[in-house]
PDB file of N, CA and C in Angstrom:
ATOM      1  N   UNK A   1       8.666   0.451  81.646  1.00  0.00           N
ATOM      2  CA  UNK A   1       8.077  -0.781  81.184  1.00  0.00           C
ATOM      3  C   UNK A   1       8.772  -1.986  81.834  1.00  0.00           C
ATOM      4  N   UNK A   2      10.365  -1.931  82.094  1.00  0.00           N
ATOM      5  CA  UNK A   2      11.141  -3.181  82.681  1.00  0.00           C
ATOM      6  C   UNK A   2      10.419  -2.919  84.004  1.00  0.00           C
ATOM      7  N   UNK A   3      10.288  -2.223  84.654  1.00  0.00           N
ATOM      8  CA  UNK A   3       9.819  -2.272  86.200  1.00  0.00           C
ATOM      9  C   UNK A   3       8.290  -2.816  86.098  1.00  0.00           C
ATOM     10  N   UNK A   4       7.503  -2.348  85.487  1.00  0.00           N
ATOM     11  CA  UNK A   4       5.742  -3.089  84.986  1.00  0.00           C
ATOM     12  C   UNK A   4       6.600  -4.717  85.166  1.00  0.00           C
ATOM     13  N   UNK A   5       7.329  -4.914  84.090  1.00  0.00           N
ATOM     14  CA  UNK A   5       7.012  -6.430  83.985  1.00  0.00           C
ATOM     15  C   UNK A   5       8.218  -7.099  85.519  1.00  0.00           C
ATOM     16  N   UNK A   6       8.495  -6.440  86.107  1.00  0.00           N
ATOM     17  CA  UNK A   6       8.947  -6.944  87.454  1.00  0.00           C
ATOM     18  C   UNK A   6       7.754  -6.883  88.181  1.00  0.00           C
ATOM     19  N   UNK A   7       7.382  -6.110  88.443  1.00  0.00           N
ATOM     20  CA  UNK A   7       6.460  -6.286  89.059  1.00  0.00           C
ATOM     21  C   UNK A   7       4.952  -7.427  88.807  1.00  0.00           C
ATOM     22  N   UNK A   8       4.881  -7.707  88.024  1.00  0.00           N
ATOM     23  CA  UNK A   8       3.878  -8.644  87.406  1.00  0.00           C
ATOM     24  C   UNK A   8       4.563 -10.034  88.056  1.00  0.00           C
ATOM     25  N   UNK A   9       6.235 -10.337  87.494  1.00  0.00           N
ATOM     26  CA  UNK A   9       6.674 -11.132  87.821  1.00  0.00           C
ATOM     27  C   UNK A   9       6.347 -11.525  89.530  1.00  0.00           C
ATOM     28  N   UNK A  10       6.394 -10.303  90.299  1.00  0.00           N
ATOM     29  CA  UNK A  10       6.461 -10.533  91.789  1.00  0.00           C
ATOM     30  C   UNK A  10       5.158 -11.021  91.744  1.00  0.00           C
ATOM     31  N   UNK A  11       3.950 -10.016  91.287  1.00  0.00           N
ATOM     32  CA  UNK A  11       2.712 -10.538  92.036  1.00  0.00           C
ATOM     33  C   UNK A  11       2.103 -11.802  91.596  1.00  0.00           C
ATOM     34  N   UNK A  12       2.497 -12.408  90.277  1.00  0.00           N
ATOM     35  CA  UNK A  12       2.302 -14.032  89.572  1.00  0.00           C
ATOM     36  C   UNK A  12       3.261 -14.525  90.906  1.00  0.00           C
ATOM     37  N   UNK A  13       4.216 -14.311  91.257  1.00  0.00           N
ATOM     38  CA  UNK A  13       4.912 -15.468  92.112  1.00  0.00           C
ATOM     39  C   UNK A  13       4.543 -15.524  93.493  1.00  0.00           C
ATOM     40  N   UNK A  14       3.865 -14.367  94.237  1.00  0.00           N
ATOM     41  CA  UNK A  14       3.342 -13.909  95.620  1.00  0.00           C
ATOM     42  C   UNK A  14       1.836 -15.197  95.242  1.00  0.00           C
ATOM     43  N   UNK A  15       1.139 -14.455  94.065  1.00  0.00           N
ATOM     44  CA  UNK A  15       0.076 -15.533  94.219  1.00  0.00           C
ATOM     45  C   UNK A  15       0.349 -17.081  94.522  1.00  0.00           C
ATOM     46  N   UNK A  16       0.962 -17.545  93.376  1.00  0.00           N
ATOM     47  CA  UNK A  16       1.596 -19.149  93.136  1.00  0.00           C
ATOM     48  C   UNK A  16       1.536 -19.506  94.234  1.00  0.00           C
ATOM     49  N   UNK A  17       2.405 -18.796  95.699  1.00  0.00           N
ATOM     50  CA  UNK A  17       2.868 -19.097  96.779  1.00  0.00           C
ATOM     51  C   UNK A  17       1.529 -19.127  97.513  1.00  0.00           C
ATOM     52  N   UNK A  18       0.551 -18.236  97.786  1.00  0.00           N
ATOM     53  CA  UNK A  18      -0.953 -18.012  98.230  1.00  0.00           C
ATOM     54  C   UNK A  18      -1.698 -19.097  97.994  1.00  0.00           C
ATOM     55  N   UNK A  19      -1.775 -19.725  96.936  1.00  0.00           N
ATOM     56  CA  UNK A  19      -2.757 -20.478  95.926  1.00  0.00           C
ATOM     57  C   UNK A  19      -2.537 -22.061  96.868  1.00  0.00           C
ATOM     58  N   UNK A  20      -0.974 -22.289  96.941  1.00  0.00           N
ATOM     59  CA  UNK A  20      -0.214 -23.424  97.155  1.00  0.00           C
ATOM     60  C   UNK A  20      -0.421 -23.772  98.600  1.00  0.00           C
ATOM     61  N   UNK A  21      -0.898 -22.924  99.125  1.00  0.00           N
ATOM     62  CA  UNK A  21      -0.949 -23.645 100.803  1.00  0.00           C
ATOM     63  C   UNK A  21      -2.556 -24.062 101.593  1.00  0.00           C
ATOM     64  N   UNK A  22      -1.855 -25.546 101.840  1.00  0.00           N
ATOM     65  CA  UNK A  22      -3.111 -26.226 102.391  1.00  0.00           C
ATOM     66  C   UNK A  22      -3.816 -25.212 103.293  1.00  0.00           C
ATOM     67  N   UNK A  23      -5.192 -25.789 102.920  1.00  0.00           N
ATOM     68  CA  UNK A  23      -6.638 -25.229 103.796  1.00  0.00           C
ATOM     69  C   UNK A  23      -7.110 -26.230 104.726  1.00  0.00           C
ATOM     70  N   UNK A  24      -7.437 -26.198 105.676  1.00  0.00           N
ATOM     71  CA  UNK A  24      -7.640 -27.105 106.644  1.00  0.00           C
ATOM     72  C   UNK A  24      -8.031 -26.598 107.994  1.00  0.00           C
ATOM     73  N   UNK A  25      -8.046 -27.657 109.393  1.00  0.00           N
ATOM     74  CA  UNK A  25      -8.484 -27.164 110.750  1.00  0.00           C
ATOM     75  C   UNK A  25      -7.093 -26.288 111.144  1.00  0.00           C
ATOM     76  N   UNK A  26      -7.005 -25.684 112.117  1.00  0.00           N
ATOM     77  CA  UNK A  26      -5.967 -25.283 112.398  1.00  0.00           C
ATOM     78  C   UNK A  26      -5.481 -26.518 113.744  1.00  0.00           C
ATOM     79  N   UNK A  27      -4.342 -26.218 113.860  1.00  0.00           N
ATOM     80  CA  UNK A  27      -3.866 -27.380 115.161  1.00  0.00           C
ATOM     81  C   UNK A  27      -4.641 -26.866 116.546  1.00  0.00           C
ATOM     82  N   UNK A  28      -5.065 -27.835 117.420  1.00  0.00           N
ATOM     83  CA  UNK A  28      -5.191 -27.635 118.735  1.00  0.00           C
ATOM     84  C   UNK A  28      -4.631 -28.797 119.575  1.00  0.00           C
ATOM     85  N   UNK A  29      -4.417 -27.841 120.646  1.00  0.00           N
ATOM     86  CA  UNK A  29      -3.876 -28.603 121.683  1.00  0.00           C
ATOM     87  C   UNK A  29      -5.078 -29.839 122.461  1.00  0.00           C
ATOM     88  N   UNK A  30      -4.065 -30.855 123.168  1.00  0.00           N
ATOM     89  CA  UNK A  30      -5.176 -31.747 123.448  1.00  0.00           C
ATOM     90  C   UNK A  30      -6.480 -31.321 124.706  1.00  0.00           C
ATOM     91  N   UNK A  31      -5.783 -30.352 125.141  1.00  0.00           N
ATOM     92  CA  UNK A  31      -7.137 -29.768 126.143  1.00  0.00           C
ATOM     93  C   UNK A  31      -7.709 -28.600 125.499  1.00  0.00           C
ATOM     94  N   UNK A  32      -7.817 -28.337 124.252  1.00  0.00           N
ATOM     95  CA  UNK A  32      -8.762 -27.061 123.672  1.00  0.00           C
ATOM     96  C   UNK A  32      -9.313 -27.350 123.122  1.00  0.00           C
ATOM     97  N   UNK A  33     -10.845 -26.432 123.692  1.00  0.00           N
ATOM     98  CA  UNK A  33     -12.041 -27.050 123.031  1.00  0.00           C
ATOM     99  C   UNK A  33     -12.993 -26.114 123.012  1.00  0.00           C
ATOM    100  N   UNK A  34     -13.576 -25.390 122.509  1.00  0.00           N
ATOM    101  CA  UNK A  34     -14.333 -24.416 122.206  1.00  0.00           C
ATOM    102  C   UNK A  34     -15.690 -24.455 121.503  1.00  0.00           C
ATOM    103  N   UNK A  35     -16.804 -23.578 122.023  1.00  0.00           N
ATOM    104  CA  UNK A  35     -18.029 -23.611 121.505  1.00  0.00           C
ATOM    105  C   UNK A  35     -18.223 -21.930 121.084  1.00  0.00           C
ATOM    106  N   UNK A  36     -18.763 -22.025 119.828  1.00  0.00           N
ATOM    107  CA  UNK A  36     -18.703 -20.736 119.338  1.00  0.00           C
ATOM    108  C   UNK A  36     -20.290 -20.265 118.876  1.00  0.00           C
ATOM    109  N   UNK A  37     -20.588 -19.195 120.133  1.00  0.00           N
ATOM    110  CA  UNK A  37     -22.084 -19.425 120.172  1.00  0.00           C
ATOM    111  C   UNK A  37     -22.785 -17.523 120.627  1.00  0.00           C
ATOM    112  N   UNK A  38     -23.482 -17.276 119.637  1.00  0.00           N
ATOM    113  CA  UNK A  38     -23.981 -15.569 119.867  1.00  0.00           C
ATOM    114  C   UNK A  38     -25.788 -15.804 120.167  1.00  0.00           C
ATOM    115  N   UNK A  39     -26.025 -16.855 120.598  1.00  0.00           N
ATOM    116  CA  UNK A  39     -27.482 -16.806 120.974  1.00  0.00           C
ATOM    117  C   UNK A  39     -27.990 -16.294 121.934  1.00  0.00           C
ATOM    118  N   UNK A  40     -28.400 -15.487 122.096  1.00  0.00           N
ATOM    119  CA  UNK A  40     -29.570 -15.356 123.151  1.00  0.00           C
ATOM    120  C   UNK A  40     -29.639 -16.300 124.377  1.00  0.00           C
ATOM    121  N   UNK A  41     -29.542 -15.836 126.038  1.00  0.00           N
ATOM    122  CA  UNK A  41     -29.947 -17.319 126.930  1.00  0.00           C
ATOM    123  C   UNK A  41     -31.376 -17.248 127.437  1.00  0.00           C
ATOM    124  N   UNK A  42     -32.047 -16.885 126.536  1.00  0.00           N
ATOM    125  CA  UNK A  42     -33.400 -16.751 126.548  1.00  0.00           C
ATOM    126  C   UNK A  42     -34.088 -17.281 125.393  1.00  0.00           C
ATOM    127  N   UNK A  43     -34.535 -18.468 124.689  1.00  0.00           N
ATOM    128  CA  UNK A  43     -35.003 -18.565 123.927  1.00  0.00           C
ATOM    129  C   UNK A  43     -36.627 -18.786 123.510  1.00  0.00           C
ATOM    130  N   UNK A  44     -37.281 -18.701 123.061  1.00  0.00           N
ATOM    131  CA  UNK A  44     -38.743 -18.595 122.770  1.00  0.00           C
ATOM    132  C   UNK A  44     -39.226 -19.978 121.243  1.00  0.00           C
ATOM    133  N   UNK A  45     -40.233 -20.761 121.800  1.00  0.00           N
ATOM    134  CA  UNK A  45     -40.713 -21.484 120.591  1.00  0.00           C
ATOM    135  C   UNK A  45     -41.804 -21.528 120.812  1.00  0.00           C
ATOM    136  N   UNK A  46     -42.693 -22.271 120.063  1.00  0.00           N
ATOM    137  CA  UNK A  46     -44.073 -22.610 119.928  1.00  0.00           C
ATOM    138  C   UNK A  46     -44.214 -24.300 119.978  1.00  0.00           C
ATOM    139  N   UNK A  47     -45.455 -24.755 120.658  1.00  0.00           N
ATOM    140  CA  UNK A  47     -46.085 -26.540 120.459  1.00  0.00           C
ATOM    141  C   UNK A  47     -46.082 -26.792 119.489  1.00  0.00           C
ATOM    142  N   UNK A  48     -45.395 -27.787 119.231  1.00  0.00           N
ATOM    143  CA  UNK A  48     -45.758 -28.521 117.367  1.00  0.00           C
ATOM    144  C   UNK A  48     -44.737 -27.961 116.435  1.00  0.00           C
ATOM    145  N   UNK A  49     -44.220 -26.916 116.342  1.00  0.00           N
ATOM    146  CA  UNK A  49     -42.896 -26.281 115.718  1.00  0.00           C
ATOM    147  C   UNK A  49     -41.927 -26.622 115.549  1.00  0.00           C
ATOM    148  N   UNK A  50     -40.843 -27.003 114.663  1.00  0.00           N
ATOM    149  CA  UNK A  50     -39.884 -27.432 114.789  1.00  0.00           C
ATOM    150  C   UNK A  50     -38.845 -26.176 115.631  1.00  0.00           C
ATOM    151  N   UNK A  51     -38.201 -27.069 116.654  1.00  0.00           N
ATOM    152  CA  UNK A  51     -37.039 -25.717 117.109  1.00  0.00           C
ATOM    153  C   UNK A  51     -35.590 -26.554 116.442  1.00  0.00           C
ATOM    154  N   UNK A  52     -35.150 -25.393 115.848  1.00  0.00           N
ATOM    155  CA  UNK A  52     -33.723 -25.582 115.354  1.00  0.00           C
ATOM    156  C   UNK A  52     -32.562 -24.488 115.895  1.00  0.00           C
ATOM    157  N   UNK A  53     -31.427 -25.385 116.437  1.00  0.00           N
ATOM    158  CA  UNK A  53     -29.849 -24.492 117.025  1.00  0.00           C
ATOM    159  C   UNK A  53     -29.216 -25.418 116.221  1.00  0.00           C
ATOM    160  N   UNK A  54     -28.133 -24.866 115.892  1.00  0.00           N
ATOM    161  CA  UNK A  54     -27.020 -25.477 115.646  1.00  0.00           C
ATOM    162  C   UNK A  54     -25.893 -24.271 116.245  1.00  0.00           C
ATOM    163  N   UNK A  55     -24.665 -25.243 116.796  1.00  0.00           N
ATOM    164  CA  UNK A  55     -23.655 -24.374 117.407  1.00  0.00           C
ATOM    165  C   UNK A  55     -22.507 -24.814 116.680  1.00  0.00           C
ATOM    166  N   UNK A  56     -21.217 -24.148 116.201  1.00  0.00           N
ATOM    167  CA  UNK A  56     -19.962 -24.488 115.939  1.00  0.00           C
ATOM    168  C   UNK A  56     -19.247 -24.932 116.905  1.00  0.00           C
ATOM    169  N   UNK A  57     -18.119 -25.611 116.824  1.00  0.00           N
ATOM    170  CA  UNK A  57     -17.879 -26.815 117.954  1.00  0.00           C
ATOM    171  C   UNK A  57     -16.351 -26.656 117.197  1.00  0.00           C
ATOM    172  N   UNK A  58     -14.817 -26.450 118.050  1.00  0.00           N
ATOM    173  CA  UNK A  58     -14.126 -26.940 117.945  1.00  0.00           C
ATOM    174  C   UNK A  58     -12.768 -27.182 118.697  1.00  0.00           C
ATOM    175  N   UNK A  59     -12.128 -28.522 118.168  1.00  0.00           N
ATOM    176  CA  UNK A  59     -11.908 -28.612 117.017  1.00  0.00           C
ATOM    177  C   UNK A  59     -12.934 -29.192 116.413  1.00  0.00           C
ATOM    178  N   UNK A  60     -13.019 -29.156 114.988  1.00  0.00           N
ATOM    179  CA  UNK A  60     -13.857 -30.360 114.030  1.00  0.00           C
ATOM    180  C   UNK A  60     -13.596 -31.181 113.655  1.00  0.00           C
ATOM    181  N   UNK A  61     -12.898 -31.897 113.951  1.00  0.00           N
ATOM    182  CA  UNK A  61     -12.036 -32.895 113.253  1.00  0.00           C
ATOM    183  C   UNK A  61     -12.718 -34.452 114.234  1.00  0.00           C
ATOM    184  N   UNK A  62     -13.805 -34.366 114.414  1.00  0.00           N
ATOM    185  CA  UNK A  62     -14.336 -36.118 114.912  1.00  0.00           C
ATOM    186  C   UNK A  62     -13.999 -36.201 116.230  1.00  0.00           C
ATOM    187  N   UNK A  63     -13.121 -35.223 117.159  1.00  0.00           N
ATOM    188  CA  UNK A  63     -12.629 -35.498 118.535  1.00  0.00           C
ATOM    189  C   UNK A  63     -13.474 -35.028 119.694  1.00  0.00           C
ATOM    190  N   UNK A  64     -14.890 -34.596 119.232  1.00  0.00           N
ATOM    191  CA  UNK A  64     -15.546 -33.704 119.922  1.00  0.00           C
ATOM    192  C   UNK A  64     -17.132 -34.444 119.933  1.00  0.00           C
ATOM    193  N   UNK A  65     -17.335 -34.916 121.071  1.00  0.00           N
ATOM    194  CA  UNK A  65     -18.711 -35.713 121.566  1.00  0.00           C
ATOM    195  C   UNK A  65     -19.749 -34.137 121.932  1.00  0.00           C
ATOM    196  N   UNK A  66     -20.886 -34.364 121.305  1.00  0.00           N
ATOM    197  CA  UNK A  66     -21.676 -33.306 121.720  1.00  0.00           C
ATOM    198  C   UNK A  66     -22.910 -33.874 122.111  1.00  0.00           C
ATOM    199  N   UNK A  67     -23.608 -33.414 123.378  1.00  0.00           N
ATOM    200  CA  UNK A  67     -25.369 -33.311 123.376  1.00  0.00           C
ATOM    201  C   UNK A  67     -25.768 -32.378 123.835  1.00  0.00           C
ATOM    202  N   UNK A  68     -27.577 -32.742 123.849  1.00  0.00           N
ATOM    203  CA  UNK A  68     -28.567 -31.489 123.944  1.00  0.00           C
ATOM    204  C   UNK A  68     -29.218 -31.996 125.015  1.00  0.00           C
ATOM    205  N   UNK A  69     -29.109 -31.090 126.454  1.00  0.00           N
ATOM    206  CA  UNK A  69     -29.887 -31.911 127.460  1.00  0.00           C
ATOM    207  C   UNK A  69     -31.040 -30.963 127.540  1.00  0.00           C
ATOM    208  N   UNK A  70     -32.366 -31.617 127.953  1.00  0.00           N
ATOM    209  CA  UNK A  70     -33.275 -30.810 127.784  1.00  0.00           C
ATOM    210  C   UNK A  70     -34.115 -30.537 129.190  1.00  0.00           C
ATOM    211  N   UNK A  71     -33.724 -30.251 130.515  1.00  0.00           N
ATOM    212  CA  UNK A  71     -34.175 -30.460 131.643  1.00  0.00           C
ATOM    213  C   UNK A  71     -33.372 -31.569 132.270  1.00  0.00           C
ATOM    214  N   UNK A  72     -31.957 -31.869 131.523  1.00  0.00           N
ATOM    215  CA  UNK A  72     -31.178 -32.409 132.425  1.00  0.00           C
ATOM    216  C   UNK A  72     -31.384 -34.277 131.722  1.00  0.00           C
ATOM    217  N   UNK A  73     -32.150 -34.244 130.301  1.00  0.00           N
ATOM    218  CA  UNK A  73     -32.157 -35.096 129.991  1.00  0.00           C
ATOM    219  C   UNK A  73     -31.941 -35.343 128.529  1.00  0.00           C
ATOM    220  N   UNK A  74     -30.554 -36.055 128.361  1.00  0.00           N
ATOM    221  CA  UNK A  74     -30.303 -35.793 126.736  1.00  0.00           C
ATOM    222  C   UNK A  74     -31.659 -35.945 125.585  1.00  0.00           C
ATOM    223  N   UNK A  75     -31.541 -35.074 124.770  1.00  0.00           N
ATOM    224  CA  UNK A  75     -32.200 -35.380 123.434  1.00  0.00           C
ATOM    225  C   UNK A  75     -31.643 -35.462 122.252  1.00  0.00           C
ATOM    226  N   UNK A  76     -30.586 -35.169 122.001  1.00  0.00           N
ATOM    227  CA  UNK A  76     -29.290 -35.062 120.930  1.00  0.00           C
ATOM    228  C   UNK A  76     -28.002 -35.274 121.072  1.00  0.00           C
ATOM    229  N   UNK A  77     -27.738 -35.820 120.440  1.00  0.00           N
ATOM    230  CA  UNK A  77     -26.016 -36.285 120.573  1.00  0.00           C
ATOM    231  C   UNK A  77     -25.309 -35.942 119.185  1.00  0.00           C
ATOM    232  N   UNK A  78     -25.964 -33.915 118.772  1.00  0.00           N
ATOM    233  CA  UNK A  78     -25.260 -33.720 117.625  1.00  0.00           C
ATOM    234  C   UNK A  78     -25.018 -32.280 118.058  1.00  0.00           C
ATOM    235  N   UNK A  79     -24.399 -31.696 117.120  1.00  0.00           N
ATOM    236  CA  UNK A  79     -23.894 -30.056 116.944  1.00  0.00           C
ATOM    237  C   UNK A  79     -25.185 -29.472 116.445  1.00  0.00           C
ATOM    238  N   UNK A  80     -26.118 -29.861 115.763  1.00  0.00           N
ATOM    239  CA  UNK A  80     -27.320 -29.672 115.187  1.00  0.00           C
ATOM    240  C   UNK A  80     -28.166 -30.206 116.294  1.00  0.00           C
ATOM    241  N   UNK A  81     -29.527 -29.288 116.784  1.00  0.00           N
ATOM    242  CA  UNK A  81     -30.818 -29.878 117.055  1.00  0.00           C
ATOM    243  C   UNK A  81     -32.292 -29.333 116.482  1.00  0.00           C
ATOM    244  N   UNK A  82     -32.599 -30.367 116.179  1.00  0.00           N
ATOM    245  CA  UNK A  82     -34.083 -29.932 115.641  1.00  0.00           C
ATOM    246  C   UNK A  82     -34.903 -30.885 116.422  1.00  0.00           C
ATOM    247  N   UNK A  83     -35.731 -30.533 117.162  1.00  0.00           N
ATOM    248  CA  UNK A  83     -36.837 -30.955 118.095  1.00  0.00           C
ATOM    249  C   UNK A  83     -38.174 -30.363 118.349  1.00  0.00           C
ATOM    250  N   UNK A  84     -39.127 -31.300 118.551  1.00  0.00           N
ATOM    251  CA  UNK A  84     -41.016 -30.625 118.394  1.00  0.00           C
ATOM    252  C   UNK A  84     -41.569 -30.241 119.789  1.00  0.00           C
ATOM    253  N   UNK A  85     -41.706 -29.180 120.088  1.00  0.00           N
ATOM    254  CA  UNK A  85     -42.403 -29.628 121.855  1.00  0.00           C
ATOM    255  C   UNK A  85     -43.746 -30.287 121.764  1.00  0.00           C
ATOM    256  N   UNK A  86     -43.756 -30.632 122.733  1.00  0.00           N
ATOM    257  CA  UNK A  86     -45.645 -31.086 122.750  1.00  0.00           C
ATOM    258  C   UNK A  86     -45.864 -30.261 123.827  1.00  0.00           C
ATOM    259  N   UNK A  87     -45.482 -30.120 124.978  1.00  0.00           N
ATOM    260  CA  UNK A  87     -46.346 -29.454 126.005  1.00  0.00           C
ATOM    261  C   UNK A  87     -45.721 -28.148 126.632  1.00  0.00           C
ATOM    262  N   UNK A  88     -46.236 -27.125 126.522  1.00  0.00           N
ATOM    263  CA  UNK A  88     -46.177 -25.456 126.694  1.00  0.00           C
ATOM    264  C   UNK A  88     -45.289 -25.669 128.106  1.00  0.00           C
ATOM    265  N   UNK A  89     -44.322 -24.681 128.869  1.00  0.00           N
ATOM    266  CA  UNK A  89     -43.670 -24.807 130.011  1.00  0.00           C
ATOM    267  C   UNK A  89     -42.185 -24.017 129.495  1.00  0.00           C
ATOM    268  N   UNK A  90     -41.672 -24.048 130.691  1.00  0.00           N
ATOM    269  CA  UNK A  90     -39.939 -23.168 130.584  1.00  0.00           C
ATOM    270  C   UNK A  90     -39.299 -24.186 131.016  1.00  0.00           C
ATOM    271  N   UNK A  91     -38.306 -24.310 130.248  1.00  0.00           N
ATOM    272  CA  UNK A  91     -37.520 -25.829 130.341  1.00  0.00           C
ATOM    273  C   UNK A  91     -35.961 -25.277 130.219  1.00  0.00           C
ATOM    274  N   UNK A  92     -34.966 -26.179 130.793  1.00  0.00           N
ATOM    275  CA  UNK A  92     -33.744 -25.787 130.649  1.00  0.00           C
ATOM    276  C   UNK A  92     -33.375 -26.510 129.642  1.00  0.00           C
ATOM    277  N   UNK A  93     -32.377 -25.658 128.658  1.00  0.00           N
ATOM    278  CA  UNK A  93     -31.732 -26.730 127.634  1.00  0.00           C
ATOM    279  C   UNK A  93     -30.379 -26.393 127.601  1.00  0.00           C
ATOM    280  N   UNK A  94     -29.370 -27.524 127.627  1.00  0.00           N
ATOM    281  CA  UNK A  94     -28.011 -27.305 127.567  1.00  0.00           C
ATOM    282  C   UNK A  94     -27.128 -28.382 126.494  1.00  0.00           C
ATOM    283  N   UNK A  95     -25.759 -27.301 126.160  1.00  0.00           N
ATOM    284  CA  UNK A  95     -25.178 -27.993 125.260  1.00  0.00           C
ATOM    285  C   UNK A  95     -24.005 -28.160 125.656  1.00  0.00           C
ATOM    286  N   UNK A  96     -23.604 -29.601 125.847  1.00  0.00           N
ATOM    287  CA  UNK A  96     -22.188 -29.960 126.391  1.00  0.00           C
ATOM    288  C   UNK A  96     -21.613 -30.276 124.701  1.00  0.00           C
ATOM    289  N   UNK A  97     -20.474 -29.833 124.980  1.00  0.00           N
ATOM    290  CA  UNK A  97     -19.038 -30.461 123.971  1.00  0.00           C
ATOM    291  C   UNK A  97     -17.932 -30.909 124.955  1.00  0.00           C
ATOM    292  N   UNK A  98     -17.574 -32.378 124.246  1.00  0.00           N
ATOM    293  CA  UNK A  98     -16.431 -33.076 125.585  1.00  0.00           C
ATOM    294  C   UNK A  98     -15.264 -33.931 124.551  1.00  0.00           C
ATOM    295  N   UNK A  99     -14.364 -33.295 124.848  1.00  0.00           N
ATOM    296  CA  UNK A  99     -13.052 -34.025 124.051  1.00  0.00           C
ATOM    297  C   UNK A  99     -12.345 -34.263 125.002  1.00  0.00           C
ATOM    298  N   UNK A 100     -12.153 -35.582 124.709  1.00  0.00           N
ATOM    299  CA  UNK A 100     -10.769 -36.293 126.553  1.00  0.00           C
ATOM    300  C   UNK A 100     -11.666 -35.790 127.420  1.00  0.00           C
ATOM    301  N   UNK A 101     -10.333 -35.283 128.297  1.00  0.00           N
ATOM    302  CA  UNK A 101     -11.233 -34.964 129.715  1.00  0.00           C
ATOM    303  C   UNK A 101     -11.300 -33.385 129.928  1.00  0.00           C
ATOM    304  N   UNK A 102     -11.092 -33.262 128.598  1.00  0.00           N
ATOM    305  CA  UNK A 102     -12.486 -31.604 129.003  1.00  0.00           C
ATOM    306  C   UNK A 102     -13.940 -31.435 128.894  1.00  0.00           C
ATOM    307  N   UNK A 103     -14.184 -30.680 129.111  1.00  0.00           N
ATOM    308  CA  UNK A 103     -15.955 -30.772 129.027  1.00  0.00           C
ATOM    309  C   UNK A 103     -16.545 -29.047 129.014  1.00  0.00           C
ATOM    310  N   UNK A 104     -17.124 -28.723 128.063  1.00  0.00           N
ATOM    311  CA  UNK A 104     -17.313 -27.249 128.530  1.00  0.00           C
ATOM    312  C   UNK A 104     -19.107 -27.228 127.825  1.00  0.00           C
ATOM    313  N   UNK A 105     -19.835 -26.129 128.354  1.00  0.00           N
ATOM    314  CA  UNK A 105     -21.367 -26.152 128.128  1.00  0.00           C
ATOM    315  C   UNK A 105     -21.954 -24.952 128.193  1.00  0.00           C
ATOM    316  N   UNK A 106     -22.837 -24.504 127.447  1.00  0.00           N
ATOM    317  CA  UNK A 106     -23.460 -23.230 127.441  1.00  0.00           C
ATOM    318  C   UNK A 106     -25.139 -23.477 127.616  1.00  0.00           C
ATOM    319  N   UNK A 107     -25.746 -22.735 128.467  1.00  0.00           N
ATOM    320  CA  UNK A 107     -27.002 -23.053 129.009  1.00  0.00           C
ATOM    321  C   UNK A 107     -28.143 -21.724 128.479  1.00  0.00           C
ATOM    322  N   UNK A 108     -29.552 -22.587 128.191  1.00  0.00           N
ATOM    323  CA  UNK A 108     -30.510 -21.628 127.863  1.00  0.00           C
ATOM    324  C   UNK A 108     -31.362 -21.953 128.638  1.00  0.00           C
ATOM    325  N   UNK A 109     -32.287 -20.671 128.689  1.00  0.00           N
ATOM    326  CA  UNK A 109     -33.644 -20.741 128.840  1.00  0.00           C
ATOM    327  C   UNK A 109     -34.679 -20.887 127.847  1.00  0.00           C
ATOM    328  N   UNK A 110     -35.259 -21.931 127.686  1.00  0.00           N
ATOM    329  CA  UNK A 110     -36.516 -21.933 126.878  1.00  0.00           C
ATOM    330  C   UNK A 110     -37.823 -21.771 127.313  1.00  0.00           C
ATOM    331  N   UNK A 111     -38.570 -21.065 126.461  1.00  0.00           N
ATOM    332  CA  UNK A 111     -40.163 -21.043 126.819  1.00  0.00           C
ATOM    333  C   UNK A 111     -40.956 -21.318 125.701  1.00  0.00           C
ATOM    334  N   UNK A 112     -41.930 -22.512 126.112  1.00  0.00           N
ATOM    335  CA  UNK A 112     -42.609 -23.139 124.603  1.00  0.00           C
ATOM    336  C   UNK A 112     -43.806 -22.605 125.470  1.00  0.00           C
ATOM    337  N   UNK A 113     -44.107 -21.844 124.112  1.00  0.00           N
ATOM    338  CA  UNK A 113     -45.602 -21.164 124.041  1.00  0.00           C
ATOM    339  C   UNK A 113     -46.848 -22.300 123.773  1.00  0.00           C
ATOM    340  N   UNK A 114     -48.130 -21.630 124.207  1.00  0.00           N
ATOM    341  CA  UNK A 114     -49.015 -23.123 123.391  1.00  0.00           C
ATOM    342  C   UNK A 114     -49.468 -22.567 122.247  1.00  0.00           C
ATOM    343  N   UNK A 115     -49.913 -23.090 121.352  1.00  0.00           N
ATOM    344  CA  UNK A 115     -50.277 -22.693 119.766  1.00  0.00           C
ATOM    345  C   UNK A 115     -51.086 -22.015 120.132  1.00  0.00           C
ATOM    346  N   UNK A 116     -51.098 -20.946 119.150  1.00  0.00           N
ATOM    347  CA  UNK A 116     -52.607 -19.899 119.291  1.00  0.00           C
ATOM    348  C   UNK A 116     -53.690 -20.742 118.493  1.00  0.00           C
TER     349      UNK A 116
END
């Protein structure tokens, strides 16, 4: 029974210690910058549809400029895009993230179908 209540003692004080430590970004260095992305570089939509990506981006912490170029011409300047096509075609779309003077980008293929 003295060993039960040692042991209780340990795992109440292991928690306490668990419970007690800040949650937050982790540190990065000033040239690391990462896009964290399992999509497909082939993507498929429809005319009139909303298309939605969103990519994780970090760090997160406000130091990280993002857009959505769409044939080489921004349409977003977020981590989130939601955009409508109007006209059917295969278009390039790319996503830069740029903190200081890094810059890194992951590229798709899109194909907007025309409505059936």
């Amino acid at each position: 029974m003295k060993m039960l209540k040692y042991i209780l003692i340990l795992m109440v004080g292991v928690m306490s210690c668990a419970c007690s430590e800040e949650a937050g970004n982790p540190e990065f260095a000033d040239d690391e910058l990462y896009i964290y992305d399992q999509t497909a570089s082939t993507l498929t939509t429809m005319v009139g549809e909303e298309f939605k990506m969103s990519l994780i981006v970090s760090p997160n912490d406000g130091s990280v400029e993002c857009c959505w170029l769409l044939d080489e011409r921004p349409i977003s300047y977020s981590k989130d895009l939601v955009y409508v096509f109007t006209d059917p075609g295969t278009y390039s779309l790319r996503f830069e993230a740029i903190r200081g003077e890094r810059a890194i980008s992951t590229q798709y293929t899109l194909t907007v179908t025309p409505r059936i």
